[in-house]
PDB file of N, CA and C in Angstrom:
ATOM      1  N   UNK A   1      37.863 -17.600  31.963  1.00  0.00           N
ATOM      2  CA  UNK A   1      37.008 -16.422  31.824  1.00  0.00           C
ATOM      3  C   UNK A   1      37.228 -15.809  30.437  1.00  0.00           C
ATOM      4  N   UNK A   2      36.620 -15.714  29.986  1.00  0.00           N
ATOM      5  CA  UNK A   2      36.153 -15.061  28.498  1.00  0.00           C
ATOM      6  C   UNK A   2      37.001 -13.334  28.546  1.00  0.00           C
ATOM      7  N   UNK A   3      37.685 -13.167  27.645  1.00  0.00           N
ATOM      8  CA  UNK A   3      37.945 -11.797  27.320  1.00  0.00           C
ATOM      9  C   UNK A   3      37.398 -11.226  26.862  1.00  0.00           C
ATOM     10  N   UNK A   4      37.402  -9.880  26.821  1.00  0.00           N
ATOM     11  CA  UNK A   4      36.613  -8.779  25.865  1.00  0.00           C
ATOM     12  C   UNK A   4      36.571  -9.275  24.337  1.00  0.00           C
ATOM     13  N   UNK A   5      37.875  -9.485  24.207  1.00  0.00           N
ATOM     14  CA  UNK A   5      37.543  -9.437  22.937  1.00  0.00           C
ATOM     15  C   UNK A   5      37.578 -10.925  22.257  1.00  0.00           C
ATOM     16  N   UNK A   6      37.230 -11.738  22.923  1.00  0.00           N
ATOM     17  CA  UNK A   6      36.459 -13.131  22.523  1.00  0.00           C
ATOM     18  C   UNK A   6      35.552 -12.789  22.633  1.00  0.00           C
ATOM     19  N   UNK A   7      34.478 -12.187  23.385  1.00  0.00           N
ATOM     20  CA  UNK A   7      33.248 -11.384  23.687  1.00  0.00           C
ATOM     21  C   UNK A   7      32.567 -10.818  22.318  1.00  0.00           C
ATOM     22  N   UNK A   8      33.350  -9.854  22.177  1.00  0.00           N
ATOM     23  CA  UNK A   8      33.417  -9.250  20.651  1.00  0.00           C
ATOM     24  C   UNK A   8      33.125  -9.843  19.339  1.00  0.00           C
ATOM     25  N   UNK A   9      34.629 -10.917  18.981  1.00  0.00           N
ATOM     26  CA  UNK A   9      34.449 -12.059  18.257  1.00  0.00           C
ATOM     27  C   UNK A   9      33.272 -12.868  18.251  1.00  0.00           C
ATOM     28  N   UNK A  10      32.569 -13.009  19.374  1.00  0.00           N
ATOM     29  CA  UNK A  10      31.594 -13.987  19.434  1.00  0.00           C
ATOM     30  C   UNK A  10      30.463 -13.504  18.861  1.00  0.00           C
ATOM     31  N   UNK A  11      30.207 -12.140  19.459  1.00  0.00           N
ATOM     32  CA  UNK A  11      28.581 -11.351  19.170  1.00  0.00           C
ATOM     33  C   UNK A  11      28.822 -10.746  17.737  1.00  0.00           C
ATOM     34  N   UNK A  12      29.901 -10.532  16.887  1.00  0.00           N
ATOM     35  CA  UNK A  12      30.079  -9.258  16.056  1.00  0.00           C
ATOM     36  C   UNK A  12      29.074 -10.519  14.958  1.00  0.00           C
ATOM     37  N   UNK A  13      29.123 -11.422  14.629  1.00  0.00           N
ATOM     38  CA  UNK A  13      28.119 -11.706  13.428  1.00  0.00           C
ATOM     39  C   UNK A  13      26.903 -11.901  13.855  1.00  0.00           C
ATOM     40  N   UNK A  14      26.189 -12.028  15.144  1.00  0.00           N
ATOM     41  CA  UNK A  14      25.318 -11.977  15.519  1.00  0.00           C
ATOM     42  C   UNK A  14      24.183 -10.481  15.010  1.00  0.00           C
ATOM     43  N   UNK A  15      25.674  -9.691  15.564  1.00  0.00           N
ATOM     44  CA  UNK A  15      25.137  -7.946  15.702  1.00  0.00           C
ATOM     45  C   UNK A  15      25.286  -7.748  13.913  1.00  0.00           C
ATOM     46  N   UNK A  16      26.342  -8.307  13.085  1.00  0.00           N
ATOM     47  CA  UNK A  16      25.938  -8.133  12.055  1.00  0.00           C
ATOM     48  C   UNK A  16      24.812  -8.596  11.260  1.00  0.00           C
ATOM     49  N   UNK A  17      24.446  -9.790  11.403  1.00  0.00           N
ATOM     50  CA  UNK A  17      23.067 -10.496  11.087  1.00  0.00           C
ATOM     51  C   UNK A  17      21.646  -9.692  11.628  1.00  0.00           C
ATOM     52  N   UNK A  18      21.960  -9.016  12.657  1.00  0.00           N
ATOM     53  CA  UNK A  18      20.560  -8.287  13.360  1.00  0.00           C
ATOM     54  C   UNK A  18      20.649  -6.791  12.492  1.00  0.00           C
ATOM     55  N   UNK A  19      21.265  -6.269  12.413  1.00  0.00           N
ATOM     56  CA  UNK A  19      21.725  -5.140  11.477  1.00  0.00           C
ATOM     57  C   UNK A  19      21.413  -5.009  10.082  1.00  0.00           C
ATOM     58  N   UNK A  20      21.474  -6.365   9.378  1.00  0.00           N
ATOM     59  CA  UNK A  20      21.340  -6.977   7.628  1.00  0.00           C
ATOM     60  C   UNK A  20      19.702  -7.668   8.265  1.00  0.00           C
ATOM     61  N   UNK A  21      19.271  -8.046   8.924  1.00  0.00           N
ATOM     62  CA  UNK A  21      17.390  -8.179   9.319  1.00  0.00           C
ATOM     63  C   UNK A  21      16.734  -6.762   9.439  1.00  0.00           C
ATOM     64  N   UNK A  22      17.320  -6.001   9.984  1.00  0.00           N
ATOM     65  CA  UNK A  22      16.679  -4.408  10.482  1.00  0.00           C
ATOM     66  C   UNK A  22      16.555  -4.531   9.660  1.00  0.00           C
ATOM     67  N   UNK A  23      17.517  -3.662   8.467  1.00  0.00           N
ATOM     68  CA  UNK A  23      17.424  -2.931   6.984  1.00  0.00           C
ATOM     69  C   UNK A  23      16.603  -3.796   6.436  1.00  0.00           C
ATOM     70  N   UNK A  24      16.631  -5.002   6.140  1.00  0.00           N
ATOM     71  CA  UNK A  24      15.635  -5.714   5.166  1.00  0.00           C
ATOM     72  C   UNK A  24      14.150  -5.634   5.919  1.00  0.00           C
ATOM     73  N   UNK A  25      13.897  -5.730   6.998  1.00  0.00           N
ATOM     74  CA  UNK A  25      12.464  -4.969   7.990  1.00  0.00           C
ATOM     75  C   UNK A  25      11.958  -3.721   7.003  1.00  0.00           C
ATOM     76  N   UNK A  26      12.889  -3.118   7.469  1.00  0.00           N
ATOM     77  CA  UNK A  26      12.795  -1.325   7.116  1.00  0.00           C
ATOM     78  C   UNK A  26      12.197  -1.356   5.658  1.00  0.00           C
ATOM     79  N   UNK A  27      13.041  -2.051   4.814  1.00  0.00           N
ATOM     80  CA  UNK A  27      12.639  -1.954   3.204  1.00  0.00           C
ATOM     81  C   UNK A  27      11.101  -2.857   3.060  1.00  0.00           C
ATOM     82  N   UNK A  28      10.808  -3.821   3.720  1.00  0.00           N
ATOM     83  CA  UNK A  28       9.660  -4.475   3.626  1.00  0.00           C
ATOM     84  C   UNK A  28       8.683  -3.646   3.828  1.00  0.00           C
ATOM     85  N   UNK A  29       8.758  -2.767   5.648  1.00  0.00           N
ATOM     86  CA  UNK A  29       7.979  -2.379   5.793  1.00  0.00           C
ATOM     87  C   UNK A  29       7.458  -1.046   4.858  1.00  0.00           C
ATOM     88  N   UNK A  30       8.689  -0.608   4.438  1.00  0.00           N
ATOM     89  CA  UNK A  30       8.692   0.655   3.392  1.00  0.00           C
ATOM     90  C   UNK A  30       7.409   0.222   1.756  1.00  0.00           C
ATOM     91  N   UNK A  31       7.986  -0.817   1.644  1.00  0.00           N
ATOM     92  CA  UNK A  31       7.429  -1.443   0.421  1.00  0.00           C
ATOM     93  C   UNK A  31       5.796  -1.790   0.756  1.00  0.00           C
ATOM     94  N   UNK A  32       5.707  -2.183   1.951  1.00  0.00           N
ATOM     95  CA  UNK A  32       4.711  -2.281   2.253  1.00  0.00           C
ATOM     96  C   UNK A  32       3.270  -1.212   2.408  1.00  0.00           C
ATOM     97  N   UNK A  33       4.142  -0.195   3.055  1.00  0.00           N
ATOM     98  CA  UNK A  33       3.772   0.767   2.843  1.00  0.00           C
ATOM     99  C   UNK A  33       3.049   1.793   1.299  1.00  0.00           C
ATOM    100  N   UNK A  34       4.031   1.698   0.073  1.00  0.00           N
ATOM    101  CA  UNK A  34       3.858   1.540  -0.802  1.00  0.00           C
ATOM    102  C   UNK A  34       2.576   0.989  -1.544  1.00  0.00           C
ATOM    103  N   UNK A  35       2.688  -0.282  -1.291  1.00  0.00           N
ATOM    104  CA  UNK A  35       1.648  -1.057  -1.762  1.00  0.00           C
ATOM    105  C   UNK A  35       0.349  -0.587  -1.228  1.00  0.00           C
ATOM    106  N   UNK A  36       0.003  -0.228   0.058  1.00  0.00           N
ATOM    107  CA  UNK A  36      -0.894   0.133   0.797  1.00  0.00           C
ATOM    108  C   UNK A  36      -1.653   1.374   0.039  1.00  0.00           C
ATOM    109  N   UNK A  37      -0.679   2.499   0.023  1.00  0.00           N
ATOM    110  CA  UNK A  37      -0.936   3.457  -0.523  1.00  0.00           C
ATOM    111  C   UNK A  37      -1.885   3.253  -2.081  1.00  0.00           C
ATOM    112  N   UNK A  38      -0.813   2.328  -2.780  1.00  0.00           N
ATOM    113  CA  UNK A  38      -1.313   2.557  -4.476  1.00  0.00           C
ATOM    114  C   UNK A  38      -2.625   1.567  -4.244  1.00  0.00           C
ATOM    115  N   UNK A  39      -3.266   1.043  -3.442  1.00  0.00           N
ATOM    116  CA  UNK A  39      -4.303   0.448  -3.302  1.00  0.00           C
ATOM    117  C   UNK A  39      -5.264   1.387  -2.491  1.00  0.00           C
ATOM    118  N   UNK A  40      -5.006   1.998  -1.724  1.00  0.00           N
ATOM    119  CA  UNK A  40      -6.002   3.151  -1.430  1.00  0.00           C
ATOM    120  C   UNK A  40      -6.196   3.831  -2.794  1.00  0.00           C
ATOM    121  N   UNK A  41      -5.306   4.660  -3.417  1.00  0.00           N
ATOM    122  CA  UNK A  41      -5.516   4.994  -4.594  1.00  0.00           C
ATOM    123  C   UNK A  41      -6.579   4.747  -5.596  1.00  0.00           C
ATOM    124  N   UNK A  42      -5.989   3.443  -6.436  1.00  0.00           N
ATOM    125  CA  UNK A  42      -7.023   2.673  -6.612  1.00  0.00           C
ATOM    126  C   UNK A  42      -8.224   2.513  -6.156  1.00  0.00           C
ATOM    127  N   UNK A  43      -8.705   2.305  -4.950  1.00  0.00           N
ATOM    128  CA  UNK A  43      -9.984   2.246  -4.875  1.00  0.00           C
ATOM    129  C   UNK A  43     -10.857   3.608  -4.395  1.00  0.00           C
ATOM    130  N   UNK A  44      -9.599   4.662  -4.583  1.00  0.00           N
ATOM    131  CA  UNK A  44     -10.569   6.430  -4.969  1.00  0.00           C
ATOM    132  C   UNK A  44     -11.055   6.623  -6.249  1.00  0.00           C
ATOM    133  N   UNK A  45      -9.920   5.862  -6.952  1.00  0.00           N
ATOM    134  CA  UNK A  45     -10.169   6.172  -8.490  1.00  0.00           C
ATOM    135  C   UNK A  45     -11.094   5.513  -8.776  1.00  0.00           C
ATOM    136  N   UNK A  46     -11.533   3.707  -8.459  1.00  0.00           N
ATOM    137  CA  UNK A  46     -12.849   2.990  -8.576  1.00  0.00           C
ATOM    138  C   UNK A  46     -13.936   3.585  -7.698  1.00  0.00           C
ATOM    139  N   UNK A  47     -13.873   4.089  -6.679  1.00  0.00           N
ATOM    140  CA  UNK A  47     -15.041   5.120  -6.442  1.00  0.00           C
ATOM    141  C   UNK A  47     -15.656   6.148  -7.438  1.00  0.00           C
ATOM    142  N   UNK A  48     -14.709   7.070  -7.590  1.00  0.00           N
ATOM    143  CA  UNK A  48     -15.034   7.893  -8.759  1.00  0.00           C
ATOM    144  C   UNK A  48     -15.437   7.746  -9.798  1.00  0.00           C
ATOM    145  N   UNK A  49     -14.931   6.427 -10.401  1.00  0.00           N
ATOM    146  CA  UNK A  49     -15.392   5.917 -11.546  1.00  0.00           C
ATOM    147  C   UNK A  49     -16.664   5.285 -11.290  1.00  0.00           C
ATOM    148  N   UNK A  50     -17.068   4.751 -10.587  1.00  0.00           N
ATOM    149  CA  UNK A  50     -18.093   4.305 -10.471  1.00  0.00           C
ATOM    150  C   UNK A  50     -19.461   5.068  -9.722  1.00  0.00           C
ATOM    151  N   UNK A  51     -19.382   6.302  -9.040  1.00  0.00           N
ATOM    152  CA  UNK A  51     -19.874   7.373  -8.899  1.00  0.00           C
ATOM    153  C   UNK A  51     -20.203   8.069 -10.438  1.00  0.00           C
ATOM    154  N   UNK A  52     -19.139   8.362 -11.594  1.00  0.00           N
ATOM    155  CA  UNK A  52     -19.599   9.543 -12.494  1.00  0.00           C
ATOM    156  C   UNK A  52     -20.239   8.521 -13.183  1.00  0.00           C
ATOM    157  N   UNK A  53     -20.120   7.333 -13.890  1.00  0.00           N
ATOM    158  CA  UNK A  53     -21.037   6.310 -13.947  1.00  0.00           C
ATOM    159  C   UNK A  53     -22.266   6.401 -13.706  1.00  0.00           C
ATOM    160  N   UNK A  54     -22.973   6.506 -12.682  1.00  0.00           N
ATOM    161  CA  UNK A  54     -24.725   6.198 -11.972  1.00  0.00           C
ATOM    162  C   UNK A  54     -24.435   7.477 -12.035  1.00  0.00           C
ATOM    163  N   UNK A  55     -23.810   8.791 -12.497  1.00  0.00           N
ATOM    164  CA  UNK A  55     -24.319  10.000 -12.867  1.00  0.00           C
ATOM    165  C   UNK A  55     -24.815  10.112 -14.203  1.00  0.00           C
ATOM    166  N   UNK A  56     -24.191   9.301 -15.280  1.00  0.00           N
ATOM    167  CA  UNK A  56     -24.305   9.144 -16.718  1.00  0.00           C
ATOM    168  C   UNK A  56     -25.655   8.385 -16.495  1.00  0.00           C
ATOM    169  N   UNK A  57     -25.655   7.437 -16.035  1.00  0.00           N
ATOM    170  CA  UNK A  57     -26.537   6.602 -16.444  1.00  0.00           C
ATOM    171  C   UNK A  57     -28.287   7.419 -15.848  1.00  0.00           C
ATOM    172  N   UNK A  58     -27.655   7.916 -14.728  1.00  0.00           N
ATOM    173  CA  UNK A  58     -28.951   8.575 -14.418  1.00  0.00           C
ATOM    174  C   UNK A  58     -29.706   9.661 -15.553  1.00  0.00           C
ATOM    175  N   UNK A  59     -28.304   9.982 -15.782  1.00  0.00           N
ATOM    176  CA  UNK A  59     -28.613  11.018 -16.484  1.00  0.00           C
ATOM    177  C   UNK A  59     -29.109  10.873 -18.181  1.00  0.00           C
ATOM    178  N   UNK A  60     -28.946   9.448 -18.492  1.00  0.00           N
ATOM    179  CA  UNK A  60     -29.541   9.110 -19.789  1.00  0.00           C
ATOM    180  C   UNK A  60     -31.103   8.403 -19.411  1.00  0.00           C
ATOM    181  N   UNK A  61     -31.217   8.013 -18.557  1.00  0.00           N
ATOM    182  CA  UNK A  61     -32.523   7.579 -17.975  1.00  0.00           C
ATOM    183  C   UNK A  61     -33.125   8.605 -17.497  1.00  0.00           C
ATOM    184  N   UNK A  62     -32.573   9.635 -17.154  1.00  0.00           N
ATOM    185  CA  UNK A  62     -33.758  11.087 -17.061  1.00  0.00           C
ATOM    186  C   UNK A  62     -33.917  11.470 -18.470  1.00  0.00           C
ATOM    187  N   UNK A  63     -33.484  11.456 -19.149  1.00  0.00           N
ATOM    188  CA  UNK A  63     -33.404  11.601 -20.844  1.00  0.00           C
ATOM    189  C   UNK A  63     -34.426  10.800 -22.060  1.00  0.00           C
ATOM    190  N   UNK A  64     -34.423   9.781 -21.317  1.00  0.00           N
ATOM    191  CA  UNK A  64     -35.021   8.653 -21.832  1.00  0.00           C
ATOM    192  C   UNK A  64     -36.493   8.919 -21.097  1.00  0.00           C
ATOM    193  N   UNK A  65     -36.804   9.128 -19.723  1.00  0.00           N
ATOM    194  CA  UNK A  65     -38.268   9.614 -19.393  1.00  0.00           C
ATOM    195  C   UNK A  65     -38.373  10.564 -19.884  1.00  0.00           C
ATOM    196  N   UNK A  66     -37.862  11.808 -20.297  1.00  0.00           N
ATOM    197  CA  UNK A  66     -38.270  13.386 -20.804  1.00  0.00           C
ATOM    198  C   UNK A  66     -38.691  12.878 -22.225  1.00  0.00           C
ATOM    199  N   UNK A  67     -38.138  11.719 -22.993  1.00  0.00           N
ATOM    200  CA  UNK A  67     -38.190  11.286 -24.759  1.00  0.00           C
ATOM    201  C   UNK A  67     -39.549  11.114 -24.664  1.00  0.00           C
ATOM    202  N   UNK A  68     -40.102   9.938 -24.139  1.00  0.00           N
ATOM    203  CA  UNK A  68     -40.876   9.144 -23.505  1.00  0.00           C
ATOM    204  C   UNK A  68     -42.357   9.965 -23.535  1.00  0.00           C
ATOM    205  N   UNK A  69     -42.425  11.068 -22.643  1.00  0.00           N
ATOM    206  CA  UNK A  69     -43.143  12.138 -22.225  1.00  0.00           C
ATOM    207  C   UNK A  69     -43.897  13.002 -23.734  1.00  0.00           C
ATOM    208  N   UNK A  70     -42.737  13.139 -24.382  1.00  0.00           N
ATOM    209  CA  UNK A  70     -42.996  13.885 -25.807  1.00  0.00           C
ATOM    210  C   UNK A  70     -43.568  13.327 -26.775  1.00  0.00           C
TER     211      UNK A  70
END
């Protein structure tokens, strides 16, 4: 019959290996997270940019019919 603390001995690198996987989880998912974010970002800032854009442009093509007119 197995003792406690052969028990112990047996699981402790197991429990250390599951412990050194968590943390590296944790940081992935963290990083992951990260990445997620600066890509939402990004594509507010390519919204915007591409919104004040077809405002310019509209706005030189209303410019260009008012020239036009005269």
């Amino acid at each position: 019959q197995e003792t406690i603390v052969d028990s112990v001995a047996r699981n402790w690198p197991r429990e250390q290996q599951y412990d050194r996987l968590l943390i590296k989880k944790n940081r992935l998912r963290a990083r992951l997270e990260d990445a997620e974010e600066e890509l939402r970002q990004k594509r507010e800032r390519r919204v915007y940019v591409e919104g004040r854009r077809r405002e310019e442009l509209k706005e030189v093509e209303e410019d260009m019919f008012v020239d036009a007119e005269e």
